[in-house]
Protein backbone atom coordinates (compact mmCIF):
# COMPACT_ATOMS: atom_id res chain seq x y z
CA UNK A 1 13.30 -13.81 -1.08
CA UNK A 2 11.92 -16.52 1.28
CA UNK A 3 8.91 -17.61 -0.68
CA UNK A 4 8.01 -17.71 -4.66
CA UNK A 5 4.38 -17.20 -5.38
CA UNK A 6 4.50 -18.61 -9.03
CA UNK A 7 1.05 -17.36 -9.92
CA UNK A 8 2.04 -13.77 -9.83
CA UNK A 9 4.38 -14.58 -13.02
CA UNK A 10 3.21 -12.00 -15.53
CA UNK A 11 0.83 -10.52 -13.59
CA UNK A 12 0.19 -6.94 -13.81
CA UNK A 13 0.33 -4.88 -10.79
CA UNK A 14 0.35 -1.21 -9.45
CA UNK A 15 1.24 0.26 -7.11
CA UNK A 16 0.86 3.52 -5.76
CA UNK A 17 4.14 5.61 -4.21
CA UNK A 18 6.15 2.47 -5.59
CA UNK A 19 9.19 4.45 -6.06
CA UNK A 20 9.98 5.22 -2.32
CA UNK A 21 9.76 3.91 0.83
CA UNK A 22 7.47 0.82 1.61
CA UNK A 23 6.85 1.06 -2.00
CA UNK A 24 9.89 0.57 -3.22
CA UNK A 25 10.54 -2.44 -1.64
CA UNK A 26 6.97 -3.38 -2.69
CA UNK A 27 7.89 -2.74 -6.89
CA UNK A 28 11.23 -4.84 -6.15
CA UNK A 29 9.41 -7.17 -4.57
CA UNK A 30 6.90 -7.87 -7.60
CA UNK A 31 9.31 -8.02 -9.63
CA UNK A 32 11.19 -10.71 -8.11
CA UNK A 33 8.09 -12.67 -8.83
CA UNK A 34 8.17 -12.02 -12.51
CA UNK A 35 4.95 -9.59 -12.33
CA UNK A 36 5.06 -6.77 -14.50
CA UNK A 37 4.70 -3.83 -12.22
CA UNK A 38 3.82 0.21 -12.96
CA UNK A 39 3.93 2.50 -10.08
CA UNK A 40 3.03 6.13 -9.90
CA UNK A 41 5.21 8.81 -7.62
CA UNK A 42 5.22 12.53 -7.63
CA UNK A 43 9.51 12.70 -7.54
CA UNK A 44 11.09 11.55 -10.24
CA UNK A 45 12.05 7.83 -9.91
CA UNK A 46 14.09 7.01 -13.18
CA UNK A 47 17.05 6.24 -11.25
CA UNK A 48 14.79 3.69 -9.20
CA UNK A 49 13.85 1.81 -12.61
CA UNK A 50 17.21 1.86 -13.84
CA UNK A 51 17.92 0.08 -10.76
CA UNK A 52 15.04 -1.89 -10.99
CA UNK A 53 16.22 -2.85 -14.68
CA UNK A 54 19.48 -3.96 -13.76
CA UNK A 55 18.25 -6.15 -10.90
CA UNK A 56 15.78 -8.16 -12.60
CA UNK A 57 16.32 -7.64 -16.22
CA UNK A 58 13.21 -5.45 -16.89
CA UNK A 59 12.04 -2.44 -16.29
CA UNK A 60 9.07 -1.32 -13.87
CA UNK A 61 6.43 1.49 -15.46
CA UNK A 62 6.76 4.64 -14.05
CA UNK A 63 4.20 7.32 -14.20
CA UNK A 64 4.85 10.76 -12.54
CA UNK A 65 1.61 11.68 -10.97
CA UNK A 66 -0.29 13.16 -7.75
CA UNK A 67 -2.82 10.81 -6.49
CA UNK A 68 -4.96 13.94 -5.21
CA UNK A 69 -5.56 14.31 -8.77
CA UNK A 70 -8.11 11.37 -9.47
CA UNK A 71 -8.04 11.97 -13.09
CA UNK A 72 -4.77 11.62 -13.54
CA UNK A 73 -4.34 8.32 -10.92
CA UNK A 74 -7.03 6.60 -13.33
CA UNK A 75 -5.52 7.39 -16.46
CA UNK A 76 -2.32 5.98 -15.13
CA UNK A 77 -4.54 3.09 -13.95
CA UNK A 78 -5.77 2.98 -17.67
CA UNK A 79 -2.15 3.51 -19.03
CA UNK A 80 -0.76 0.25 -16.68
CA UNK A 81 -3.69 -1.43 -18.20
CA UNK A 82 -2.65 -0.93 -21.90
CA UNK A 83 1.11 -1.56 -21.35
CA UNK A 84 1.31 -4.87 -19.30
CA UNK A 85 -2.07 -5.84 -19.66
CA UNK A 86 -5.57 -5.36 -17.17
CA UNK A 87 -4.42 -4.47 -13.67
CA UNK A 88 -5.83 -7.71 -11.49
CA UNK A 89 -3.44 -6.28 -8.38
CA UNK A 90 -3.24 -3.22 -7.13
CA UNK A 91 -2.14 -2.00 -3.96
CA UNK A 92 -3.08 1.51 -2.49
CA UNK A 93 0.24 2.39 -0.70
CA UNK A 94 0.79 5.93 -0.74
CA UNK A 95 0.17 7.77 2.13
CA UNK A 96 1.25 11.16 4.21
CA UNK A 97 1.28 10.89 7.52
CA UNK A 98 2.11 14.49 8.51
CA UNK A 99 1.93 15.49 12.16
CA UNK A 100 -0.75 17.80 13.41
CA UNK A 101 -2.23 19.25 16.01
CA UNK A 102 -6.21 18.99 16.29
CA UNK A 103 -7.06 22.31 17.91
CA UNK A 104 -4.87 23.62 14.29
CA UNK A 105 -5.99 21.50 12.04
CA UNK A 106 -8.10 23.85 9.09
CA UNK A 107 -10.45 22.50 6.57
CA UNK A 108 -7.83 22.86 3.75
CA UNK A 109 -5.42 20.62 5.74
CA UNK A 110 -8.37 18.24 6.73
CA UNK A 111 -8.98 18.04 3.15
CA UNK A 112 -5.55 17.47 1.69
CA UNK A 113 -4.91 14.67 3.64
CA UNK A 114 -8.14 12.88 2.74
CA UNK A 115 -7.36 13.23 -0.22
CA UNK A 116 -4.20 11.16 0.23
CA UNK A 117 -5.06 9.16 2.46
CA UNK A 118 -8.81 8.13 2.07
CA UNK A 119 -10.09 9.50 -1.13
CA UNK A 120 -7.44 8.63 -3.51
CA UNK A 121 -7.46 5.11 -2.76
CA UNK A 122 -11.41 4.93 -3.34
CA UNK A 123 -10.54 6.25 -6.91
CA UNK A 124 -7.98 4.00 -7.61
CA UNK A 125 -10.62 0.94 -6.53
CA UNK A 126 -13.36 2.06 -8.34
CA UNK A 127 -10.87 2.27 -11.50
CA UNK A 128 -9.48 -0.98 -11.53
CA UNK A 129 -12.48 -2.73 -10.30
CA UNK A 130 -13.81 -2.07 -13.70
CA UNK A 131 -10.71 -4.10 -15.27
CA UNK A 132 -10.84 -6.79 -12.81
CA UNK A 133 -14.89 -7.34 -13.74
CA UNK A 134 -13.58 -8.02 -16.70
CA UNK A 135 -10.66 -9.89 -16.40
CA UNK A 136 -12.86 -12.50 -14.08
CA UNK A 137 -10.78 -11.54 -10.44
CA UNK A 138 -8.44 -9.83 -9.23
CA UNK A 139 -6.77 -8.64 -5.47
CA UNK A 140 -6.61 -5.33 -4.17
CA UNK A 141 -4.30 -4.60 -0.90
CA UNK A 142 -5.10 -1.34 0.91
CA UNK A 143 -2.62 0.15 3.12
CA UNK A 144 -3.49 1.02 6.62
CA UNK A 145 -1.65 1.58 9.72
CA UNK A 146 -1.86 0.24 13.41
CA UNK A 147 -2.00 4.11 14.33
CA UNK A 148 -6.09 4.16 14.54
CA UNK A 149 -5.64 0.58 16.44
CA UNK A 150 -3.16 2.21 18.93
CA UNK A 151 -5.45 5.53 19.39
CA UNK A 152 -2.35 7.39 18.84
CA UNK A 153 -2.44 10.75 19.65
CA UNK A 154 -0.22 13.57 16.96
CA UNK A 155 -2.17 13.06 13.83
CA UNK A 156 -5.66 12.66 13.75
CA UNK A 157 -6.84 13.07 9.86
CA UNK A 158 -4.05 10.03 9.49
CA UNK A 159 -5.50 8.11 12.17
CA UNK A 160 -9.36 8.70 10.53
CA UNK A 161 -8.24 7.72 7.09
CA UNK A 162 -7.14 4.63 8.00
CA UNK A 163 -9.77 3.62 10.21
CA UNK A 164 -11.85 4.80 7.37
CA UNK A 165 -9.49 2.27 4.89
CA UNK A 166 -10.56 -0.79 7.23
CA UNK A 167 -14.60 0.44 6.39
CA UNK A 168 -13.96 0.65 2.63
CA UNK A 169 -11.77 -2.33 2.49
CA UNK A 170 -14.50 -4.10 4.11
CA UNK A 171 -17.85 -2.85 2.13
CA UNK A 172 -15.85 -3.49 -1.16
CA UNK A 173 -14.83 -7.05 -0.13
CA UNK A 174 -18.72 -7.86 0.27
CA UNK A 175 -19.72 -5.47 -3.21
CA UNK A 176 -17.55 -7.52 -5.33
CA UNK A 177 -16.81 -10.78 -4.17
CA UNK A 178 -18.98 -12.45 -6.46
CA UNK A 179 -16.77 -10.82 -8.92
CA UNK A 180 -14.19 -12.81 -7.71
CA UNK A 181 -12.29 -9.58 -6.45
CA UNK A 182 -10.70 -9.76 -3.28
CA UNK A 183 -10.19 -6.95 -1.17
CA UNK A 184 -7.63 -6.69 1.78
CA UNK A 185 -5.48 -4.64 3.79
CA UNK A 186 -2.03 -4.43 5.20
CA UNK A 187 -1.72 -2.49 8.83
CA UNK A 188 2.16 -2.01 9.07
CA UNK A 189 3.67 -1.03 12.52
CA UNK A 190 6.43 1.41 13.04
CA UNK A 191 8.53 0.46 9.71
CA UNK A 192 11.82 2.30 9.77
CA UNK A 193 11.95 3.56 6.38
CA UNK A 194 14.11 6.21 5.39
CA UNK A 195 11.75 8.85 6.09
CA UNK A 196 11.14 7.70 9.59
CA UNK A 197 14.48 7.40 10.47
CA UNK A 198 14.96 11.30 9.48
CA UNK A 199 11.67 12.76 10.96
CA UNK A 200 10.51 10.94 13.81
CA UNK A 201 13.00 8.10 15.35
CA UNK A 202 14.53 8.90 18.53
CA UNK A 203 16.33 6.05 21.01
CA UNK A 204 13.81 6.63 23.06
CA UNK A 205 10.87 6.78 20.94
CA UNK A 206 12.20 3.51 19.36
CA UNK A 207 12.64 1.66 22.86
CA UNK A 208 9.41 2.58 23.78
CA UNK A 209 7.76 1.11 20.47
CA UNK A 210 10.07 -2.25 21.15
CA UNK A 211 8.88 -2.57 24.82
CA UNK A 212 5.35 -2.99 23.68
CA UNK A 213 6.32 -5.02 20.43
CA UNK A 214 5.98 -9.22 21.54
CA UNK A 215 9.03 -9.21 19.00
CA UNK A 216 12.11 -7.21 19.51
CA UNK A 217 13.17 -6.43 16.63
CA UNK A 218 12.81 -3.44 14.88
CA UNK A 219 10.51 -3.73 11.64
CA UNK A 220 11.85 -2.82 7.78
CA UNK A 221 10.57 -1.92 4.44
CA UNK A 222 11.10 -5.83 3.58
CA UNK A 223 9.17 -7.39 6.62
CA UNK A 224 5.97 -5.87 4.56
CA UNK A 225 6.84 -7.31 1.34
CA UNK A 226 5.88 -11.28 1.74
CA UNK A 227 2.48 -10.15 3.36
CA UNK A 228 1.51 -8.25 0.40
CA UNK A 229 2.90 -10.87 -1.75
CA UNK A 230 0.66 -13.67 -0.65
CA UNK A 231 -2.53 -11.33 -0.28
CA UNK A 232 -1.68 -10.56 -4.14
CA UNK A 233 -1.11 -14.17 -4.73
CA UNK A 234 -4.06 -17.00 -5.44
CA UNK A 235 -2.11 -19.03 -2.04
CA UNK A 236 -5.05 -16.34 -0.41
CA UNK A 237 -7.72 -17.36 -2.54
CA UNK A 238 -10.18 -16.88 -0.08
CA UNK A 239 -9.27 -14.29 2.66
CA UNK A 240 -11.38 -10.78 1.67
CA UNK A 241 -12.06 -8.63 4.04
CA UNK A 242 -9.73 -8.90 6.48
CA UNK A 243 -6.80 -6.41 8.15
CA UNK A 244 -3.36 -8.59 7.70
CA UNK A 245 -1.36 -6.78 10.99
CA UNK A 246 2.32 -7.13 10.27
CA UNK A 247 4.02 -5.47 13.58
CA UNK A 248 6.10 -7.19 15.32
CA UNK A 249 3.28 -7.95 17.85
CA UNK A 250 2.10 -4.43 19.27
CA UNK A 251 -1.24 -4.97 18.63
CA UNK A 252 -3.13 -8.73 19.59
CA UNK A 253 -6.43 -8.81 17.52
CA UNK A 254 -8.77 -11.79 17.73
């Protein structure tokens, strides 16, 4: 851990897919802080919180749930709320990015990944918003991806969605600033979680990424972790609106 952001003692945070991947790192992360953290996940992720318990000497809330169904993601909004107290961070991580082809691509597939992707992080806003109102602030971290950014060609509805996150990120910043709710988002680059690694990570995929990276080093679950961090943390007091782009340098915005 390279930086302590003392504020986020206490706080209560959650995260969505928090139990794998990106997420993972994210919950351990947190919790290194002191925050108290839930996190929802369709798999099972005791064995993550017992792991979780052991590292830090407490345990992380987990709530076994499908964030396509938006009842359920607000009630375990709701729950996160009642256990560690009003949710004043949350951060919209889970996403699928499946590959598809556009010319295949059917209205049930287009609409199952909205749902991930786009709609379920709308939901999960609009819930905690509520709490935040109340609670006088709060930060909310949307994940994203330099995909759209890239125009990269092999997934489409992914590529939409997270275009579409930037919008939403955006509009809500301006809604409910005066609420004192901040509203940002994260756009990784090509993080070599495990799932990458096993799917889609070839030499010469990955030497192709590095060539157009400024830094040449591949990027990991834990180069995400201090940008979320200090977008969760009062040290960004007053950056809303904005796309934080944490990849190695593929990208040059400004």
């Amino acid at each position: 851990m390279s930086a302590t952001f003392h504020d986020l003692t206490d706080t209560s945070v959650f995260v969505t897919g928090g139990g794998s991947g990106i997420g993972a790192y994210l919950t351990d992360g947190f919790l290194a802080q002191g925050a108290k953290v839930a996190f929802v996940g369709r798999s099972d992720a005791t064995g993550f919180c017992d792991e979780m318990e052991v590292k830090h000497g407490v345990r992380p809330l987990f709530i076994q749930c499908d964030i396509t169904d938006i009842a359920a993601l607000k009630a375990a909004i709701a729950q996160a709320s009642r256990v560690h107290g009003t949710v004043t961070v949350l951060v919209n991580n889970a996403a699928n990015d499946k590959r598809h082809d556009t010319l295949e691509v059917d209205e049930e597939f287009w609409d199952w990944s909205q749902s991930i992707n786009l709609k379920a992080y709308f939901f999960a806003c609009q819930e905690a918003i509520a709490g935040m109102q109340d609670a006088g602030g709060g930060s909310i971290i949307n994940f994203t991806s330099i995909s759209y950014m890239m125009g990269n060609t092999g997934y489409p509805s992914y590529t939409t969605a997270n275009s579409g996150i930037n919008g939403m990120t955006r509009s809500l910043a301006r809604e409910f600033g005066p609420d004192k709710i901040r509203v940002n988002a994260i756009a990784p680059g090509w993080v070599l979680t495990d799932k990458q690694k096993e799917l889609w990570v070839t030499p010469e995929a990955l030497a192709g990424h590095l060539e157009r990276q400024c830094l040449k080093e591949t990027l990991s679950p834990e180069d995400i972790v201090g940008a979320a961090l200090f977008l969760a943390s009062d040290a960004s007091k007053m950056m809303t609106g904005q796309a934080m782009v944490v990849d190695g340098g593929v990208v040059v915005t400004g």
